[in-house]
Protein backbone atom coordinates (compact mmCIF):
# COMPACT_ATOMS: atom_id res chain seq x y z
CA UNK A 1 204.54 -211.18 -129.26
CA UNK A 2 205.13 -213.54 -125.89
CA UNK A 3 207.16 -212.40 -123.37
CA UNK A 4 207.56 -213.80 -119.53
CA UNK A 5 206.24 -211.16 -117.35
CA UNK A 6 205.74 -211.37 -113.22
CA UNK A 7 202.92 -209.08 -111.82
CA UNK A 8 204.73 -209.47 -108.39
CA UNK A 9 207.22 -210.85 -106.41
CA UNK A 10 207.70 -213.58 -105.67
CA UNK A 11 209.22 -217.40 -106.58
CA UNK A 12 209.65 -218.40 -110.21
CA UNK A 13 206.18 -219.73 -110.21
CA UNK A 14 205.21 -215.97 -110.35
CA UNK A 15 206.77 -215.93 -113.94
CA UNK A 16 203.75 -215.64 -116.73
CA UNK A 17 204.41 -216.43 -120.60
CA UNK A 18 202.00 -214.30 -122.11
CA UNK A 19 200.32 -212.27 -124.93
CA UNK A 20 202.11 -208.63 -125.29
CA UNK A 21 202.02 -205.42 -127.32
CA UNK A 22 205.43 -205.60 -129.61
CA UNK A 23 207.24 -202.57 -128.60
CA UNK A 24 208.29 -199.54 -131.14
CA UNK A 25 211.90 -197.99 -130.84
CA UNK A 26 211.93 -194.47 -129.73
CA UNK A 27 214.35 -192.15 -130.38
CA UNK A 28 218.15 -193.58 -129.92
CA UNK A 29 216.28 -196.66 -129.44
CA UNK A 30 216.37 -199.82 -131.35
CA UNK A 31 214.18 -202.97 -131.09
CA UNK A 32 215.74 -206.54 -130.85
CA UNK A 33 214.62 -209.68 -131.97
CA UNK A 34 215.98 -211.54 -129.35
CA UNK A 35 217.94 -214.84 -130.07
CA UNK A 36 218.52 -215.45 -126.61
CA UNK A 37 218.89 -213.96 -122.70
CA UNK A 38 220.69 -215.65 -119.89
CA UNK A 39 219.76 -216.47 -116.15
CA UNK A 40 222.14 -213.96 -113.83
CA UNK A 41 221.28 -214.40 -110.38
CA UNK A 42 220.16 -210.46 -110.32
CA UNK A 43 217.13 -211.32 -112.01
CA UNK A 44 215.86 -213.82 -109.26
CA UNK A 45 216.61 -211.00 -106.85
CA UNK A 46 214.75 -208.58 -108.48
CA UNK A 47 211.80 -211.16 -109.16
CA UNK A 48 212.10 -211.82 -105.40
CA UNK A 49 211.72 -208.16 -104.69
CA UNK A 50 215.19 -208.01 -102.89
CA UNK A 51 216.56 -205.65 -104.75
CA UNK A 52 213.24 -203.10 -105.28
CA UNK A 53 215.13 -200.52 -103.40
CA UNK A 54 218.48 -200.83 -105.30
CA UNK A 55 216.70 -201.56 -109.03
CA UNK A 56 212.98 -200.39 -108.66
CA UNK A 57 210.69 -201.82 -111.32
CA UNK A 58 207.29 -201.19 -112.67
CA UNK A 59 204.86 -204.30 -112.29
CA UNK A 60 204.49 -206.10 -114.92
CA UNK A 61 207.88 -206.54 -115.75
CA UNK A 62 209.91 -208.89 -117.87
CA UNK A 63 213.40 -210.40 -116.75
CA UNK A 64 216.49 -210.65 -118.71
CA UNK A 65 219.72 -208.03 -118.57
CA UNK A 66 221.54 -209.83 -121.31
CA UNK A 67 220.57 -210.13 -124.68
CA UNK A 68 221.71 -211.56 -128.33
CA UNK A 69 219.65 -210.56 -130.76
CA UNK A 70 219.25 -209.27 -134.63
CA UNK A 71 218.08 -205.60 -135.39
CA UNK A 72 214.65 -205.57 -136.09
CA UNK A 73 213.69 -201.28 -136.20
CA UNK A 74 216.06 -198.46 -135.71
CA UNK A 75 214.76 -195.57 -134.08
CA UNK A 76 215.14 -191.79 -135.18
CA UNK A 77 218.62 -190.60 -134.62
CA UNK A 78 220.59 -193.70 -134.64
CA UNK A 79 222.70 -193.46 -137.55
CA UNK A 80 225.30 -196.79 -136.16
CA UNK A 81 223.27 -200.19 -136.75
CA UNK A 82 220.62 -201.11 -139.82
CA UNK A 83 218.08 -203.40 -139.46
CA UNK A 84 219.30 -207.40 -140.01
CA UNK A 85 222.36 -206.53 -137.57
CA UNK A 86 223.80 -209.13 -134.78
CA UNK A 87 224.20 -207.56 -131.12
CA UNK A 88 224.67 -207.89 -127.63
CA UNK A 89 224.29 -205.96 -125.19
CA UNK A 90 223.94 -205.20 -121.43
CA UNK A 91 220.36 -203.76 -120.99
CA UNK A 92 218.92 -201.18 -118.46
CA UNK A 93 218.46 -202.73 -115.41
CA UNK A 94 214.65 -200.99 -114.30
CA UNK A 95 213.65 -201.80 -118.03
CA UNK A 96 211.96 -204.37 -119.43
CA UNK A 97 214.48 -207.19 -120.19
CA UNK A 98 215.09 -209.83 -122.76
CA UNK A 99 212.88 -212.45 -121.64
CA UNK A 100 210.49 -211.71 -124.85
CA UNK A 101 210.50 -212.16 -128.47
CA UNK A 102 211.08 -208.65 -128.80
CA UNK A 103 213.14 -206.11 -126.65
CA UNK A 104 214.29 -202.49 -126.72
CA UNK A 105 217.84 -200.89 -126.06
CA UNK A 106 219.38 -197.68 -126.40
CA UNK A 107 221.68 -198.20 -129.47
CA UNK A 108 224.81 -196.80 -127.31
CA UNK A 109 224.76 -199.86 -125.07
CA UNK A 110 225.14 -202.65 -128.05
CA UNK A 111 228.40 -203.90 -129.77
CA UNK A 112 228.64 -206.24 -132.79
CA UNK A 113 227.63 -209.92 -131.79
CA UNK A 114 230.62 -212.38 -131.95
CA UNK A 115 230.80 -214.53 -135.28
CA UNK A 116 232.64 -217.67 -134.25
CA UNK A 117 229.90 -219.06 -131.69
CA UNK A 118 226.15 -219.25 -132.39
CA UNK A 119 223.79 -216.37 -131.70
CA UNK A 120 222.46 -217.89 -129.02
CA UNK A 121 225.06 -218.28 -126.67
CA UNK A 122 226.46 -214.71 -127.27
CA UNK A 123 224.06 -214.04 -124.95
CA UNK A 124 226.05 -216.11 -122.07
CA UNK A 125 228.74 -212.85 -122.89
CA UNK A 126 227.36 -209.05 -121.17
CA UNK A 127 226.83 -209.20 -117.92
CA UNK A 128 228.86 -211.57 -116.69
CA UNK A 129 231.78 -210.99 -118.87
CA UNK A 130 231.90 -207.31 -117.92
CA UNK A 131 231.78 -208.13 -114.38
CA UNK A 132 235.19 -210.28 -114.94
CA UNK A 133 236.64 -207.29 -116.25
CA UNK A 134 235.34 -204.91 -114.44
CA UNK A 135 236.64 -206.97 -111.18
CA UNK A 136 240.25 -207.68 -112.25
CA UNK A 137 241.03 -204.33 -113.90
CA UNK A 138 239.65 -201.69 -112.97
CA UNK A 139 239.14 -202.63 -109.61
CA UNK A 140 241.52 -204.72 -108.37
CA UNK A 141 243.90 -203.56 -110.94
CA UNK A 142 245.45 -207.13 -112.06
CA UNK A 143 249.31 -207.47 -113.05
CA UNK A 144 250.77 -210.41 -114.59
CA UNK A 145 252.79 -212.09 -112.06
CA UNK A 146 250.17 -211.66 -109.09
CA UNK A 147 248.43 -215.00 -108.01
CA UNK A 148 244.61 -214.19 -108.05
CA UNK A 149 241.69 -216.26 -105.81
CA UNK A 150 238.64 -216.85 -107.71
CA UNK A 151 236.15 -218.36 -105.47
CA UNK A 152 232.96 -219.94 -107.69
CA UNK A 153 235.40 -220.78 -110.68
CA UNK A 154 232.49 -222.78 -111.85
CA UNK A 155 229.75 -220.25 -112.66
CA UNK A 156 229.36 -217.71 -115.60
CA UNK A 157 231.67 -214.71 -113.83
CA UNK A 158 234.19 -216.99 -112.71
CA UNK A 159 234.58 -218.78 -115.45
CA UNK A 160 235.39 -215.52 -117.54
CA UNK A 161 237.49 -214.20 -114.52
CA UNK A 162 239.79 -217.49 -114.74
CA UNK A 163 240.45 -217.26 -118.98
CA UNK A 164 240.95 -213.15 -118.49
CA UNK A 165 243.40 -213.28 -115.53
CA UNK A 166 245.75 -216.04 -116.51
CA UNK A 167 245.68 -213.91 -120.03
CA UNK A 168 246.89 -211.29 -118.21
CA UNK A 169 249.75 -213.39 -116.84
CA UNK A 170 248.39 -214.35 -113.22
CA UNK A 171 248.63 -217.40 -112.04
CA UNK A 172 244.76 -218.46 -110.67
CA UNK A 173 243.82 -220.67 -107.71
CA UNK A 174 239.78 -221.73 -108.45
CA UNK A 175 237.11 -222.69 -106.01
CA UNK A 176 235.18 -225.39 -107.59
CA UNK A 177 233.04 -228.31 -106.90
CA UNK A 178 233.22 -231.88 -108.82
CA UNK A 179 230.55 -231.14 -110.86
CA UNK A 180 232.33 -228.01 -112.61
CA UNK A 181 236.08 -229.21 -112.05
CA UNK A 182 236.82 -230.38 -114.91
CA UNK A 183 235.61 -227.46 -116.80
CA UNK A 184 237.24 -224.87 -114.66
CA UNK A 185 240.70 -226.84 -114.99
CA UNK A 186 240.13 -226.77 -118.79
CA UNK A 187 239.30 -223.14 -118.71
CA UNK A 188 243.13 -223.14 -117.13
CA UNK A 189 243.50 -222.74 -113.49
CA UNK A 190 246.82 -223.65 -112.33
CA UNK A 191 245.18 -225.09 -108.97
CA UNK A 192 241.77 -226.18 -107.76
CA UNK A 193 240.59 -226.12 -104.61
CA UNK A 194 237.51 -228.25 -103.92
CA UNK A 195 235.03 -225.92 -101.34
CA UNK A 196 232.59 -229.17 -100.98
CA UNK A 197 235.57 -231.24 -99.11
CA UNK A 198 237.90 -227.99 -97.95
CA UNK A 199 237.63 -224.71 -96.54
CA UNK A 200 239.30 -222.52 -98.78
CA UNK A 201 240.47 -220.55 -95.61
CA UNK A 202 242.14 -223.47 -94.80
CA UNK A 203 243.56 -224.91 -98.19
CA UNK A 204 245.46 -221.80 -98.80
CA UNK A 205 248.39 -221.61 -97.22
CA UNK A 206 250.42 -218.30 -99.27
CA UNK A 207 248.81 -215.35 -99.55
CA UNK A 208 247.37 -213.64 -102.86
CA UNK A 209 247.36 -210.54 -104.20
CA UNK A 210 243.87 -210.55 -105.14
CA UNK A 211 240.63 -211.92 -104.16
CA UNK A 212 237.52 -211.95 -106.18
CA UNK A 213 234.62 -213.43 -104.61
CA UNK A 214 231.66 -214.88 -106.66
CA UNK A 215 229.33 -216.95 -103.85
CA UNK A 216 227.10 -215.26 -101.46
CA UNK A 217 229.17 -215.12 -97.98
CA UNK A 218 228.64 -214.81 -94.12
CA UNK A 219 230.80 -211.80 -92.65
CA UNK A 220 233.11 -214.48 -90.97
CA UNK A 221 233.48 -216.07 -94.28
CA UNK A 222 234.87 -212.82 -96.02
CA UNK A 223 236.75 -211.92 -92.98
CA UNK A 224 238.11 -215.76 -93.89
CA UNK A 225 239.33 -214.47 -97.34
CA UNK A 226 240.22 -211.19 -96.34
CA UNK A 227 243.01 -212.60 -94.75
CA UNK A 228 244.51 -214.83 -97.42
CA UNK A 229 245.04 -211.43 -98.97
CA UNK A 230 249.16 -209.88 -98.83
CA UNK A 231 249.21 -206.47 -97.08
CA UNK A 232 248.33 -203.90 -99.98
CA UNK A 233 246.24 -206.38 -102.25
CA UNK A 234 242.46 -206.28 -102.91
CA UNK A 235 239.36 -208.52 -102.24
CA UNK A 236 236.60 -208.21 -104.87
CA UNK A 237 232.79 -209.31 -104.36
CA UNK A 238 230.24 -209.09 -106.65
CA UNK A 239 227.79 -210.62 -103.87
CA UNK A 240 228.11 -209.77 -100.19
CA UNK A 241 229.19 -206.31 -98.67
CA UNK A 242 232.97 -206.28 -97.54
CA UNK A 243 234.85 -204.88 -95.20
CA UNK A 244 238.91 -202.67 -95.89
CA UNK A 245 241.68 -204.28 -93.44
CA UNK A 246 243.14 -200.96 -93.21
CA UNK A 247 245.95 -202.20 -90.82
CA UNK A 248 247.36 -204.44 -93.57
CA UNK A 249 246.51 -201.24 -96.46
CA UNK A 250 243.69 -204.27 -98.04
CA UNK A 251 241.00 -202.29 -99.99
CA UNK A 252 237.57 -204.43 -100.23
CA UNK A 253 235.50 -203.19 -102.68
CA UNK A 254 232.01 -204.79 -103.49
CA UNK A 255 231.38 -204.34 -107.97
CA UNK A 256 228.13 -203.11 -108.85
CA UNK A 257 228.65 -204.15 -112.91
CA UNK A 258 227.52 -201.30 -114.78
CA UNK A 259 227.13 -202.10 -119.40
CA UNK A 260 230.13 -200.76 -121.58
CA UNK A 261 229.81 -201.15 -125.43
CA UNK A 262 233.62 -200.63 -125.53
CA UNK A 263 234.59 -202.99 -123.13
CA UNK A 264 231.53 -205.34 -124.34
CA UNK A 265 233.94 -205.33 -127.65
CA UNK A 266 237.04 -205.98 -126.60
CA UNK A 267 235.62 -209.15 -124.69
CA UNK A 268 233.72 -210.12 -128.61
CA UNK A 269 236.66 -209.70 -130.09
CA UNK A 270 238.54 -212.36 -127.82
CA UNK A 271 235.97 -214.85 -128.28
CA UNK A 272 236.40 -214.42 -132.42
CA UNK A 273 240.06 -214.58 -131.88
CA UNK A 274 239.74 -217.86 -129.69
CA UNK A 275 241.39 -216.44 -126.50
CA UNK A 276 238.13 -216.51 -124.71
CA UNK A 277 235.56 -219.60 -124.31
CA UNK A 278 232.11 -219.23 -123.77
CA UNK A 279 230.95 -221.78 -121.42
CA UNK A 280 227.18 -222.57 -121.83
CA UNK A 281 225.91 -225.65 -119.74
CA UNK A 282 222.04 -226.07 -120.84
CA UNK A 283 219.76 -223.91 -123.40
CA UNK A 284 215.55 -223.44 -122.72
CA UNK A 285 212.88 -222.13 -124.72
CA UNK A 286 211.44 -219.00 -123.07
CA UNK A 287 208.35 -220.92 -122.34
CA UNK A 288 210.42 -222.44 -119.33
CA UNK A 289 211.78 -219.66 -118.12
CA UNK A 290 210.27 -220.74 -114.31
CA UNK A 291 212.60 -224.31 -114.60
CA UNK A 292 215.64 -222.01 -115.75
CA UNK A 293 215.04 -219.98 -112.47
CA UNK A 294 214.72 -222.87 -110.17
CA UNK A 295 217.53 -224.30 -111.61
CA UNK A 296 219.69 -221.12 -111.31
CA UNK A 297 218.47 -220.61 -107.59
CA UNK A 298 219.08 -224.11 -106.83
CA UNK A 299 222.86 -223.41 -107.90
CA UNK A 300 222.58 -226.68 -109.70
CA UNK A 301 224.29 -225.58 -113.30
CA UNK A 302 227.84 -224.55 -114.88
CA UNK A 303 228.72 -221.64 -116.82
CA UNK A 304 225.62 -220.60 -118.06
CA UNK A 305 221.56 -221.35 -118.33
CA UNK A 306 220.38 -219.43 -121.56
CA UNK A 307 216.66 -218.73 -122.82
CA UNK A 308 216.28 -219.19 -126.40
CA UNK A 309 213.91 -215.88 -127.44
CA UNK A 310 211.89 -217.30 -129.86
């Protein structure tokens, strides 16, 4: 089968599409035939060799936490899926990933794909719709009426974070530049605050009740947004360490995302009931994986880059 593989760290010109043994499921196992993956910015990390300490992989290895996929072998033991069965899933993060034709998973991780959008972009869903979630409720704990700062509206996370918290009855001020405005005010924020022309510190005038950061930020930056939080409220980053205010009782708490088939189903089950949009700017083969990285990096995309598996 091909697969993209790097045999060290490095840029995305490290990425290889190569030759590969197919995989066999082992026990609780199943193997994927992968429709699609999608570029998170946790797989450039770990390509880098950022995050060796935090995620530690075995050279080779192939990118890709997300995956959308049919069932191709069930291992012993796993009495829930048969072969020919849509899923997605959140996959091990030290394991080979979805960058391949084929991929393994443990069957506990995968839910039923979504019917009302193609394969494909069910991929766009795991990782950074679980993050959203993750974030607003059991974090920060999110009640309808509270008024909720997403800053980086525009990219896969945020874009999730805006449809789930104004469904829970917040009303959402959005970060955005011109290129993903229009999207992000379709996706319904009630205000958009352009970071390319003003400082969000400076654009925001009442405080919120929660903060949920999404960009990679200096310590003067969050100490920026830490502010614009009321005494008692709750800054969320899934990108730089934070700091608590405990003077004003503001808890900062930084989300590692961790995969839940449960939650991974409630979310599929939005997107067939059309309360959540999946927002998918530009599809690749996996043969150009290396552009898709560059292109991720480079921050130059909306919602989300996906890698068609085969």
């Amino acid at each position: 089968m091909k697969a993209v593989r790097f045999h060290e760290f490095g840029g995305p010109e490290v990425l290889r599409y190569e030759d590969v043994d197919r995989p066999r499921p082992a026990a609780a196992q199943v193997l994927i035939r992968v429709a699609a993956t999608s570029f998170n910015p946790v797989d450039a990390a770990m390509r880098s060799g950022f995050l060796q300490q935090v995620f530690p992989v075995a050279l080779p290895h192939t990118p890709g936490i997300d995956v959308a996929g049919t069932l191709a072998e069930i291992g012993e033991g796993v009495a829930e899926w048969s072969v020919g069965e849509a899923v997605v899933g959140f996959l091990p993060m030290t394991e080979d990933g979805a960058s391949a034709e084929f991929v393994l998973a443990p069957a506990e991780l995968l839910t039923g794909a979504p019917t009302s959008i193609p394969l494909v972009d069910a991929a766009a869903l795991p990782s950074a719709s679980l993050s959203a979630w993750q974030a607003l409720f059991e974090q920060a704990d999110l009640k309808a009426g509270q008024r909720v700062l997403v800053n980086g509206a525009g990219g896969g996370v945020g874009g999730y974070a805006l449809q789930l918290a104004k469904q829970a009855g917040a009303t959402v001020i959005a970060t955005a530049s011109p290129r993903s405005r229009d999207a992000v005010e379709a996706l319904g924020a009630d205000r958009i605050v352009d970071y390319t022309a003003t400082a969000v510190t400076e654009a925001i005038s009442e405080p919120v009740e929660v903060v949920l950061n999404l960009v990679n930020a200096t310590e003067s930056d969050l100490a920026g947004l830490t502010d614009l939080v009321s005494d008692g409220g709750v800054l969320v980053s899934t990108t730089s360490p934070v700091r608590d205010d405990p003077g004003r009782d503001v808890r900062s708490v930084r989300l590692f995302v961790r995969s839940d088939a449960g939650q991974l189903a409630t979310i599929v089950e939005r997107v067939d009931s059309g309360e959540l949009r999946v927002d998918v700017s530009e599809r690749f083969p996996l043969s150009e994986i290396a552009r898709v990285h560059e292109l991720g990096e480079a921050g130059k995309f909306r919602g989300k880059l996906m890698v068609a598996g085969s």
